[in-house]
Structures are given as C-alpha cells and as structure tokens.
C-alpha atoms as a PDB file:
ATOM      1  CA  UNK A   1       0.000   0.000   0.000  1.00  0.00           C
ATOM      2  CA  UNK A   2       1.254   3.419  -0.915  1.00  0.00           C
ATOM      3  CA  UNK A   3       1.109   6.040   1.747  1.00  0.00           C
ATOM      4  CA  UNK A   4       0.169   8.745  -0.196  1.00  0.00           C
ATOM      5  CA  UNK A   5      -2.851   7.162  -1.637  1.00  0.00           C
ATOM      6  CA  UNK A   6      -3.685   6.236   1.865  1.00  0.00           C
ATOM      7  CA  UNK A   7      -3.472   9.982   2.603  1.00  0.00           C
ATOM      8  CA  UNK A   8      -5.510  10.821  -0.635  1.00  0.00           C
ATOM      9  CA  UNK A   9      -8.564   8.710   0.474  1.00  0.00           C
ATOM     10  CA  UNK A  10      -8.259   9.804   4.326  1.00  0.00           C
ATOM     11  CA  UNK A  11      -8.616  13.159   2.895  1.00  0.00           C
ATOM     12  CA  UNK A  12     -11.818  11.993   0.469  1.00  0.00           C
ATOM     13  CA  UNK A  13     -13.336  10.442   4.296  1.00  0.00           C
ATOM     14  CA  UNK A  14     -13.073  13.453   5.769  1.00  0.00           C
ATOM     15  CA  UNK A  15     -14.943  15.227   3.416  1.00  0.00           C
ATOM     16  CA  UNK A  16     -16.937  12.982   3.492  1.00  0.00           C
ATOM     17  CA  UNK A  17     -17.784  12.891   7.264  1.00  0.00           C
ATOM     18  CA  UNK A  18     -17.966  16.679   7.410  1.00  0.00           C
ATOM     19  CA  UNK A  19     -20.235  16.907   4.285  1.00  0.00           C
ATOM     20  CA  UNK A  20     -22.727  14.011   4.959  1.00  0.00           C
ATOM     21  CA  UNK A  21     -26.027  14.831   6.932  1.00  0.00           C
ATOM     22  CA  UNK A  22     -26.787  11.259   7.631  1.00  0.00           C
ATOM     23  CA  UNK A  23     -24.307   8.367   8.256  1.00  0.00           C
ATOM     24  CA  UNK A  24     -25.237   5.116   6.194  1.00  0.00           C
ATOM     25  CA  UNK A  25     -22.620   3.089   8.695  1.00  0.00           C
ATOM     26  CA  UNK A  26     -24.501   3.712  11.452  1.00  0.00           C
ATOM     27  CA  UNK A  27     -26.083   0.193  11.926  1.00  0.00           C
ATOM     28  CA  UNK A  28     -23.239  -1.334  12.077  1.00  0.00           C
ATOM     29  CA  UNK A  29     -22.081   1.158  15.680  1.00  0.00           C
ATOM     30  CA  UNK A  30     -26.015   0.329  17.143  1.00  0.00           C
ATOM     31  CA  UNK A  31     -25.460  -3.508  16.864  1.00  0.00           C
ATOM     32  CA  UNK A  32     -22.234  -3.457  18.276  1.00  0.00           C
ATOM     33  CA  UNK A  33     -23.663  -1.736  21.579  1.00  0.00           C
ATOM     34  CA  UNK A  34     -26.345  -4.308  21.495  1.00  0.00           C
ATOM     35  CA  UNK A  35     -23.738  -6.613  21.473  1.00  0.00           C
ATOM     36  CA  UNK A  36     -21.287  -5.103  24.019  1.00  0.00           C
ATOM     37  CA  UNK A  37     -24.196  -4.697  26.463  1.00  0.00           C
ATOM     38  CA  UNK A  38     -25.737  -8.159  26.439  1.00  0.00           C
ATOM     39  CA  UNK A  39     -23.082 -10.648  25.375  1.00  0.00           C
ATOM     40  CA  UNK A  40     -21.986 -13.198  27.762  1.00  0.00           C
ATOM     41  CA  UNK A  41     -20.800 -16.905  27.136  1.00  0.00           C
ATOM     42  CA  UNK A  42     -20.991 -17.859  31.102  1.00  0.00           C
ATOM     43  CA  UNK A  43     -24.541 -17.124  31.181  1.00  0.00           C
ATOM     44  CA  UNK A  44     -27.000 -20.107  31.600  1.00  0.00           C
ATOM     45  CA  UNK A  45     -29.608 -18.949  29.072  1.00  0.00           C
ATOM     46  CA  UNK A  46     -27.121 -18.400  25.870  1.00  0.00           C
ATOM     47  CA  UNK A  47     -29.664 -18.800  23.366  1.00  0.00           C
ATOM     48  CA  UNK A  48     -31.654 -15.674  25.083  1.00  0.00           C
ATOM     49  CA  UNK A  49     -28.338 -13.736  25.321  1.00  0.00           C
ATOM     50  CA  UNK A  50     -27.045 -14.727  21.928  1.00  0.00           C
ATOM     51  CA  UNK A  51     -30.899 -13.367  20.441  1.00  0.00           C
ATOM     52  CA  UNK A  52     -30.116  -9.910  22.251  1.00  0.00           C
ATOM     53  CA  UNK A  53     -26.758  -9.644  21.217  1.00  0.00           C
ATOM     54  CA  UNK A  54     -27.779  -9.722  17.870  1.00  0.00           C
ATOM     55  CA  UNK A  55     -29.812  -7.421  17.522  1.00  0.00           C
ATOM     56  CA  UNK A  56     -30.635  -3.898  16.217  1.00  0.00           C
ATOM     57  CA  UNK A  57     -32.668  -1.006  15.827  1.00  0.00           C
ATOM     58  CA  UNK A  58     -31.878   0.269  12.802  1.00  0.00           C
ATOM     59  CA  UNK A  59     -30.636  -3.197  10.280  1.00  0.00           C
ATOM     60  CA  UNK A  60     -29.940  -6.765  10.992  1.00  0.00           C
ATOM     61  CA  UNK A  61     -28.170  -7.352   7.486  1.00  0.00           C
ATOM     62  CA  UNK A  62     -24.804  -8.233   8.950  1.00  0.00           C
ATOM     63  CA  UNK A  63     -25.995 -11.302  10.317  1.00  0.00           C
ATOM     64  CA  UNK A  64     -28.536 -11.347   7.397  1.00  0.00           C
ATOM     65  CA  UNK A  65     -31.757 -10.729  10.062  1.00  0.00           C
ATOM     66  CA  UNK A  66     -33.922 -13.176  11.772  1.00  0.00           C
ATOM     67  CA  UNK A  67     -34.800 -15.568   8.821  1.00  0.00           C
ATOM     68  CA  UNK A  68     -32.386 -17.984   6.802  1.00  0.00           C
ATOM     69  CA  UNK A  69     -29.530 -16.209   8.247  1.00  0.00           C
ATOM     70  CA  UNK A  70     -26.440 -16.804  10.300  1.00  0.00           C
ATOM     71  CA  UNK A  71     -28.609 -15.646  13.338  1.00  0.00           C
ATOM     72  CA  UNK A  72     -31.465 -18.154  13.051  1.00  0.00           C
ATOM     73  CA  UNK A  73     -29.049 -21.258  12.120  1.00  0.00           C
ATOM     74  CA  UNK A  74     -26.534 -20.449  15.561  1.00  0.00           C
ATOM     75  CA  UNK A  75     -30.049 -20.187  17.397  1.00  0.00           C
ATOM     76  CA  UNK A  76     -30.616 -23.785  16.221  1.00  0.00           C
ATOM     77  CA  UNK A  77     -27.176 -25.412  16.866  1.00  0.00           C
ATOM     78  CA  UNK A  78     -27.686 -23.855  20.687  1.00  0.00           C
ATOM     79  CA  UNK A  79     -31.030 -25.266  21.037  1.00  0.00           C
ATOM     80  CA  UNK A  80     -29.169 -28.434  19.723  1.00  0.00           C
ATOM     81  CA  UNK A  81     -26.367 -28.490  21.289  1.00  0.00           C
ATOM     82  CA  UNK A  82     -25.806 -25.559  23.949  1.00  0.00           C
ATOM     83  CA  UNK A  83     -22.536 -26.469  25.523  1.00  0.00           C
ATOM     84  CA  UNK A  84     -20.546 -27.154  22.271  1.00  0.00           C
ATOM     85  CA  UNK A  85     -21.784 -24.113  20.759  1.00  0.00           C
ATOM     86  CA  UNK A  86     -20.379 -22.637  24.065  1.00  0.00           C
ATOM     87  CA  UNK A  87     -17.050 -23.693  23.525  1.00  0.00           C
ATOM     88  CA  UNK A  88     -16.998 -23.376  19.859  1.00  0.00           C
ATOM     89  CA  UNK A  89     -17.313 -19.385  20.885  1.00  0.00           C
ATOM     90  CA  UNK A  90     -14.427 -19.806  23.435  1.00  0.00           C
ATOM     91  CA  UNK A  91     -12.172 -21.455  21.204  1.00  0.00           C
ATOM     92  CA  UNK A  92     -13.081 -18.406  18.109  1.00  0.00           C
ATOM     93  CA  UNK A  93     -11.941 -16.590  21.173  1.00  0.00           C
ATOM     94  CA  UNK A  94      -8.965 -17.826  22.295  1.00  0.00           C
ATOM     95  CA  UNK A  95      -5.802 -15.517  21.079  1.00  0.00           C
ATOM     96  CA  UNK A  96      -3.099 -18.238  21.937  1.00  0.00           C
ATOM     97  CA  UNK A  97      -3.801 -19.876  18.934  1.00  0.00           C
ATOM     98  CA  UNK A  98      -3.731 -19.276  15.259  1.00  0.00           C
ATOM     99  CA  UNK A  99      -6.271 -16.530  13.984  1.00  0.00           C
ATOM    100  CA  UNK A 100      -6.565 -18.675  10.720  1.00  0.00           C
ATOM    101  CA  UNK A 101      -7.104 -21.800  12.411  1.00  0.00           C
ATOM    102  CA  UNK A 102      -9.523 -20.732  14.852  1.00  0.00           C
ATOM    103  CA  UNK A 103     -11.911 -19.468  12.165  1.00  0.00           C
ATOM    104  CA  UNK A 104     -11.810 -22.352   9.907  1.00  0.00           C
ATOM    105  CA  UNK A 105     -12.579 -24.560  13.085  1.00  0.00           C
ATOM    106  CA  UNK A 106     -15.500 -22.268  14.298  1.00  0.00           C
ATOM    107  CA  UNK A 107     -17.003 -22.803  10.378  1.00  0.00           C
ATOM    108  CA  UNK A 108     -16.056 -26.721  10.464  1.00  0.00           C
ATOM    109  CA  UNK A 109     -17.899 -27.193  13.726  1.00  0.00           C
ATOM    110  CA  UNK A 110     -20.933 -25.621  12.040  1.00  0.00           C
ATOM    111  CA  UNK A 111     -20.845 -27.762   9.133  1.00  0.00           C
ATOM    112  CA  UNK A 112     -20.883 -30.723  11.940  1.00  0.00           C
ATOM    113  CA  UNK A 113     -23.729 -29.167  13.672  1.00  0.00           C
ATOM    114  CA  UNK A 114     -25.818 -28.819  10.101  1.00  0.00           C
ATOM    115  CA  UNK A 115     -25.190 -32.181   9.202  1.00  0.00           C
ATOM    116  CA  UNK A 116     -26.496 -33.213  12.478  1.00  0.00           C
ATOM    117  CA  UNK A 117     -29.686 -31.223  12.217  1.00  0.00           C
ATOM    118  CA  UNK A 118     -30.360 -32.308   8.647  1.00  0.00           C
ATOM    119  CA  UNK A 119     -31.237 -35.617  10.054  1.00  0.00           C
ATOM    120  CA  UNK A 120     -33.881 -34.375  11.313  1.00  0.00           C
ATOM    121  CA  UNK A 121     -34.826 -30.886   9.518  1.00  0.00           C
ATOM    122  CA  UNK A 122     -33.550 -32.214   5.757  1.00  0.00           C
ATOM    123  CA  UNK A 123     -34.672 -28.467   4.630  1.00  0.00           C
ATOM    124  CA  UNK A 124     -32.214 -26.951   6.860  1.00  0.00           C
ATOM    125  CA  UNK A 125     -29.337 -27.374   3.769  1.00  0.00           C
ATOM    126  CA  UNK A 126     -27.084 -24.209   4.878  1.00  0.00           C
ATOM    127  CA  UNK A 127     -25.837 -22.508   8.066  1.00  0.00           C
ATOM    128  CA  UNK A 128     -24.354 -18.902   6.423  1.00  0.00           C
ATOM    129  CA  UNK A 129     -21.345 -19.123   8.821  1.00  0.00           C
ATOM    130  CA  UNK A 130     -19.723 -17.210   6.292  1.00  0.00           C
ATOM    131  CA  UNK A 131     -16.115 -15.579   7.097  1.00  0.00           C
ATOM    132  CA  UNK A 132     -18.050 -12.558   6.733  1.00  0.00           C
ATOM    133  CA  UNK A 133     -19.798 -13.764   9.713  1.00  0.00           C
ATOM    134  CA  UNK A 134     -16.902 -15.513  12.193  1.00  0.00           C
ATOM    135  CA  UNK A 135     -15.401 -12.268  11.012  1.00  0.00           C
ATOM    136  CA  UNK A 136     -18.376 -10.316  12.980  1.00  0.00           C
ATOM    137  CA  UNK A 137     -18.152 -12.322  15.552  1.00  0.00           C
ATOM    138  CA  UNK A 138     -14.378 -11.313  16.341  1.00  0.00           C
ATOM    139  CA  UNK A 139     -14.935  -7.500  15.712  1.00  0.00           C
ATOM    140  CA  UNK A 140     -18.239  -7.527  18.347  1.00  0.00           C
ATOM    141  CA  UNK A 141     -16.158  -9.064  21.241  1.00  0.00           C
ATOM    142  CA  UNK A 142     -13.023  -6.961  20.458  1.00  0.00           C
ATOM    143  CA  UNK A 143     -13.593  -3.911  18.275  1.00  0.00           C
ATOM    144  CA  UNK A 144     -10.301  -2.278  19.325  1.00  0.00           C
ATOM    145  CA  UNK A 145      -8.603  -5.553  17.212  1.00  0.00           C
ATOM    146  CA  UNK A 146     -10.597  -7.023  14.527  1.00  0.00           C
ATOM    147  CA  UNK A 147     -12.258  -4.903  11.773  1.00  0.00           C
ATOM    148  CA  UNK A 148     -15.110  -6.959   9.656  1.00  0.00           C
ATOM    149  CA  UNK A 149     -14.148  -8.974   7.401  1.00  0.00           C
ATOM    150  CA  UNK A 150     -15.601  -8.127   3.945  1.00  0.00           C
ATOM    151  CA  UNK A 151     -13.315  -9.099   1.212  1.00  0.00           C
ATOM    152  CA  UNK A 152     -14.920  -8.143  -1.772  1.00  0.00           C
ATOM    153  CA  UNK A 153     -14.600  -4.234  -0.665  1.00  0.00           C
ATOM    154  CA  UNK A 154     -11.430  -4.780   1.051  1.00  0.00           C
ATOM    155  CA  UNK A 155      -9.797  -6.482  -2.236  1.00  0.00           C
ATOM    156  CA  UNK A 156     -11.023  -3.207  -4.466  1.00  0.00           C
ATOM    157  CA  UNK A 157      -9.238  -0.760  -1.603  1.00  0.00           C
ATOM    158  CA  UNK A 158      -6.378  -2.921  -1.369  1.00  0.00           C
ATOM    159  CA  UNK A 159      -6.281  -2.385  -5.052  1.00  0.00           C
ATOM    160  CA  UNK A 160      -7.152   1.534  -4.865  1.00  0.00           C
ATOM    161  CA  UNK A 161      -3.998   2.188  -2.634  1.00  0.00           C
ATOM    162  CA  UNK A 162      -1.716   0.276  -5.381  1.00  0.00           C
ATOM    163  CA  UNK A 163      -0.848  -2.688  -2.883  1.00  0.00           C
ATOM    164  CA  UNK A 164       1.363  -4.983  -4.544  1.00  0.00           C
ATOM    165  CA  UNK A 165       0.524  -8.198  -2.500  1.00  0.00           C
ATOM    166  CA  UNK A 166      -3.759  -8.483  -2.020  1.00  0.00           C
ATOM    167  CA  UNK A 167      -4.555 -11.480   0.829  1.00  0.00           C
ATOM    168  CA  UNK A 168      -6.180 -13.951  -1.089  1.00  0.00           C
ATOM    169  CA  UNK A 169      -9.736 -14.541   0.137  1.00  0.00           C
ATOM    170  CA  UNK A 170      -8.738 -17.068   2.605  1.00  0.00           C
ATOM    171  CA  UNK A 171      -5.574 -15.305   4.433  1.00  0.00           C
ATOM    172  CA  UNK A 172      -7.645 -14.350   6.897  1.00  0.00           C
ATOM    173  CA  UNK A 173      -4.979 -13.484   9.568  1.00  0.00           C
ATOM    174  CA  UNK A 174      -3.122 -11.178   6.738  1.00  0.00           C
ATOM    175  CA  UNK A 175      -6.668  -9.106   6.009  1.00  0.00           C
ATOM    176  CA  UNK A 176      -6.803  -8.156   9.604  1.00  0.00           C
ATOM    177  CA  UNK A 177      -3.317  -7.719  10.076  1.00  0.00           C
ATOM    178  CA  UNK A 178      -3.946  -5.194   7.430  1.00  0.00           C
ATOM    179  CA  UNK A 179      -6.587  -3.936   8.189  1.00  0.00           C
ATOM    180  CA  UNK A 180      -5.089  -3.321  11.830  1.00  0.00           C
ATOM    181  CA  UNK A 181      -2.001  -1.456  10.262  1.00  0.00           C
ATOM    182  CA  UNK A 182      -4.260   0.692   8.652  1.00  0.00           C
ATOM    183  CA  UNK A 183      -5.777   1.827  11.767  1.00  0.00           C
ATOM    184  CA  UNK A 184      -2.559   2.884  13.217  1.00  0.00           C
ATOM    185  CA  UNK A 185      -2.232   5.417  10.349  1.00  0.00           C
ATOM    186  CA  UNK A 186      -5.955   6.234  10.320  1.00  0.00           C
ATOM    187  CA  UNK A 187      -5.746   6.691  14.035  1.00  0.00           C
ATOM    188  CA  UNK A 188      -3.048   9.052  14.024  1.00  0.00           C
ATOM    189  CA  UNK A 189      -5.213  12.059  12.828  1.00  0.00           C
ATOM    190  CA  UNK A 190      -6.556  12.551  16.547  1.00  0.00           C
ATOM    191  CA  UNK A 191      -8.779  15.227  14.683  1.00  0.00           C
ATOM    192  CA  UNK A 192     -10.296  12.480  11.766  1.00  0.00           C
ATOM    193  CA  UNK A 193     -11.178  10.043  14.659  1.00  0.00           C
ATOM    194  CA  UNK A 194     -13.298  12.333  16.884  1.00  0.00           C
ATOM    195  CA  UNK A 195     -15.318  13.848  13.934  1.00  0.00           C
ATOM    196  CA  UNK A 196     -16.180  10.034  13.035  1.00  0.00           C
ATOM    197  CA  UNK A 197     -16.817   9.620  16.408  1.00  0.00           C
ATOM    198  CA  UNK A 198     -18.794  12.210  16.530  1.00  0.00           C
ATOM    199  CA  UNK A 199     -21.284  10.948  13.902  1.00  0.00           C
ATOM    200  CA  UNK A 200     -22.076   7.591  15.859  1.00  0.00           C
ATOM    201  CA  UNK A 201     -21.035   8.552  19.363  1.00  0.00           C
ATOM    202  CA  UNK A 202     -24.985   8.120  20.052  1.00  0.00           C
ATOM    203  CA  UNK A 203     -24.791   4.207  19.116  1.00  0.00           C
ATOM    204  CA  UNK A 204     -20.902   3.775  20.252  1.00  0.00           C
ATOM    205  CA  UNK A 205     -18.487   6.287  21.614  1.00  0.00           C
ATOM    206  CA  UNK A 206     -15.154   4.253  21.755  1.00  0.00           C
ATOM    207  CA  UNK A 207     -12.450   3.820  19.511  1.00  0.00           C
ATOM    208  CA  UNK A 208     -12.893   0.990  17.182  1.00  0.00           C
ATOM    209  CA  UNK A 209     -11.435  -0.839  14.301  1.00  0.00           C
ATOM    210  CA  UNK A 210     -14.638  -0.944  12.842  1.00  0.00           C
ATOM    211  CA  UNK A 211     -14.107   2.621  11.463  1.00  0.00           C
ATOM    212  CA  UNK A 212     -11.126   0.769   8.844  1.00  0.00           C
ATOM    213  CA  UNK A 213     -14.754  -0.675   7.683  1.00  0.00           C
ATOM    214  CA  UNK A 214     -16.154   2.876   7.045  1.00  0.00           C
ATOM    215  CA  UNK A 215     -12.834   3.865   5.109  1.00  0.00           C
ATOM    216  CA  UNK A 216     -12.616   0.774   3.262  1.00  0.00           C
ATOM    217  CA  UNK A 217     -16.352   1.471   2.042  1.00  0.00           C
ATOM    218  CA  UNK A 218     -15.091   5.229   1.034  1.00  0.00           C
ATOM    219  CA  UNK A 219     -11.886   3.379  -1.152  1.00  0.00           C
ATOM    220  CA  UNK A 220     -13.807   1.112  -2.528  1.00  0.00           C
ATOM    221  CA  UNK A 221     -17.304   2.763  -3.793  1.00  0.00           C
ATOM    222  CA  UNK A 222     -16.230   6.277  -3.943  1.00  0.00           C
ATOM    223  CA  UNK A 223     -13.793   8.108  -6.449  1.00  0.00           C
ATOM    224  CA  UNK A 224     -11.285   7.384  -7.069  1.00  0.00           C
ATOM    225  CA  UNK A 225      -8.439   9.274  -5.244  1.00  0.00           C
ATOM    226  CA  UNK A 226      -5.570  10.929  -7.643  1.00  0.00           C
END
C-alpha cells in the first residue's frame, strides 16, 4: 500500500464525514452496543443472550436478520447443542492460537452441527457461517482488534492504494493484520477520529477498528483518489 494514496482517500473520508447529513454506517455502531451490552458466554440462558446480542434497531443485514440467516441457524445449533456451541465461541476466542485456524474450526464445527440437524430438519441445507460472519463475531467481542471482514470491498481498496501483494480470500490473519495497520495510520489524525466519532457517538463512543470498515467502504465505492 502506498502512503500517499492512503493519505488521498483519508482526505476523500473526511470530506466525506464533514459533508454528509446522515451516516449510512450507522447500523453497524447500534449492533455493536447491542452486542457489548448483552453478550456473555458464562450465562445459563445463551440462546436468550445470543438473540439480544444480535440485535438492532436500525438493520440486521450483517448477520442477514432473523430468517435464513447466520442468526437463526446459531439459534438452532444452541437449542441443539448448547454447551458445544459454548465452547466453539471460546475457542473463536482464544488468542493463543492461530487466527486462521480458529476461524476455519468455528465454520467446520458448524458444518458438523448442520449435518447433524439435517437428520432431522432435511430443509435446513445451509448454516451462512460465512467468514463474513466468524469475522463479525471477532470485531463484536473486540472492536479495538478485529475490523469486519468483507473481502470483496477490502480487495477493491487494497487495489485503490496500489498494494502490490492483495490477501487472497482465505488469508484471513493477513486481512486483519492489514486492516489493523491501517488503523494505526488512520488513528493518528486525533482530529479524523473524533469527527467520526462524533457521527455515531450516540450508538458507540469508543475507539474501534470498525471505522477501517467505514474507510474501506469510502476506497472502494467512492472516487477514485488521484
């Protein structure tokens, strides 16, 4: 990634927070206070906590809502099987082990789980653990170190900023090692990170990684920065 292409688009977000009257990333801040407020493995009733965690009052599309989504299927797999759905969060959870590994384990314990309720539901054919949605899973219970993963718009930025090595789409670990490196520079305008907080403060006041997400979304649909 070139640096001053990096400065080029921080330049086209701040225009664009100053300019904009209403914030289209805002869902994203409200569901991660839903989720900072109720989420809590050690709790007895996990399928009532996971259902409030995920939850929102202005979108549910990043776990793809309440029907034939992510949300519906992990509601399932508790009701089927609490306590391995328990660890399977612990284990996403753990940093002592390998970022990549951890993720594709998470989505191989869900195919397990599907198989096992297709014996008995043989209509239930998908579970829409996506990476897209381990991804949100990291970035909810630590937004200071994992961004969401969305490849599609982070391949086009990675592109944008004239990167000469793009993660491939299943180099997990190297998209948020990236994406983390490119909140150190982001966060270093003390002046660009209160005006964005200043346009969701009212859903989530802290600093979080998830604002890489709102510049990746600038480098990737916007102009393109000379």
């Amino acid at each position: 990634m070139k640096v001053d292409k990096i400065n080029a688009y921080k330049e086209l977000f701040r225009e664009h927070l100053e300019v904009t009257q209403s914030y289209n990333e805002l869902y994203k801040y409200d569901a991660l206070a839903h989720f900072q407020q109720n989420w809590d493995l050690g709790v007895l009733d996990l399928a009532a906590t996971y259902n409030k965690s995920f939850s929102s009052e202005l979108s549910g599309r990043l776990w793809g809502g309440s029907q034939n989504s992510a949300k519906e299927m992990m509601l399932k797999f508790i009701e089927q099987d609490k306590e391995f759905v328990r660890s399977m969060f612990r284990d996403l959870y753990d940093e002592k082990k390998d970022l990549g590994m951890r993720v594709n384990r998470f989505q191989l314990h869900c195919d397990e789980l599907l198989t096992t309720l297709h014996e008995k539901h043989p209509n239930q054919n998908h579970h829409y653990h996506t990476t897209d949605e381990v991804g949100l899973y990291l970035a909810f219970n630590a937004p200071e170190t994992y961004a969401l993963y969305h490849y599609a718009s982070f391949s086009i930025m990675m592109q944008r900023l004239d990167s000469r090595s793009i993660p491939e789409a299943f180099e997990t670990e190297r998209y948020f090692k990236l994406c983390s490196g490119l909140y150190k520079l982001l966060s270093r305008d003390q002046l660009l990170v209160d005006l964005h907080i200043s346009k969701r403060g009212e859903y989530y006041d802290q600093p979080t990684m998830l604002m890489v997400n709102d510049f990746i979304s600038i480098c990737s649909k916007g102009p393109i920065a000379q």
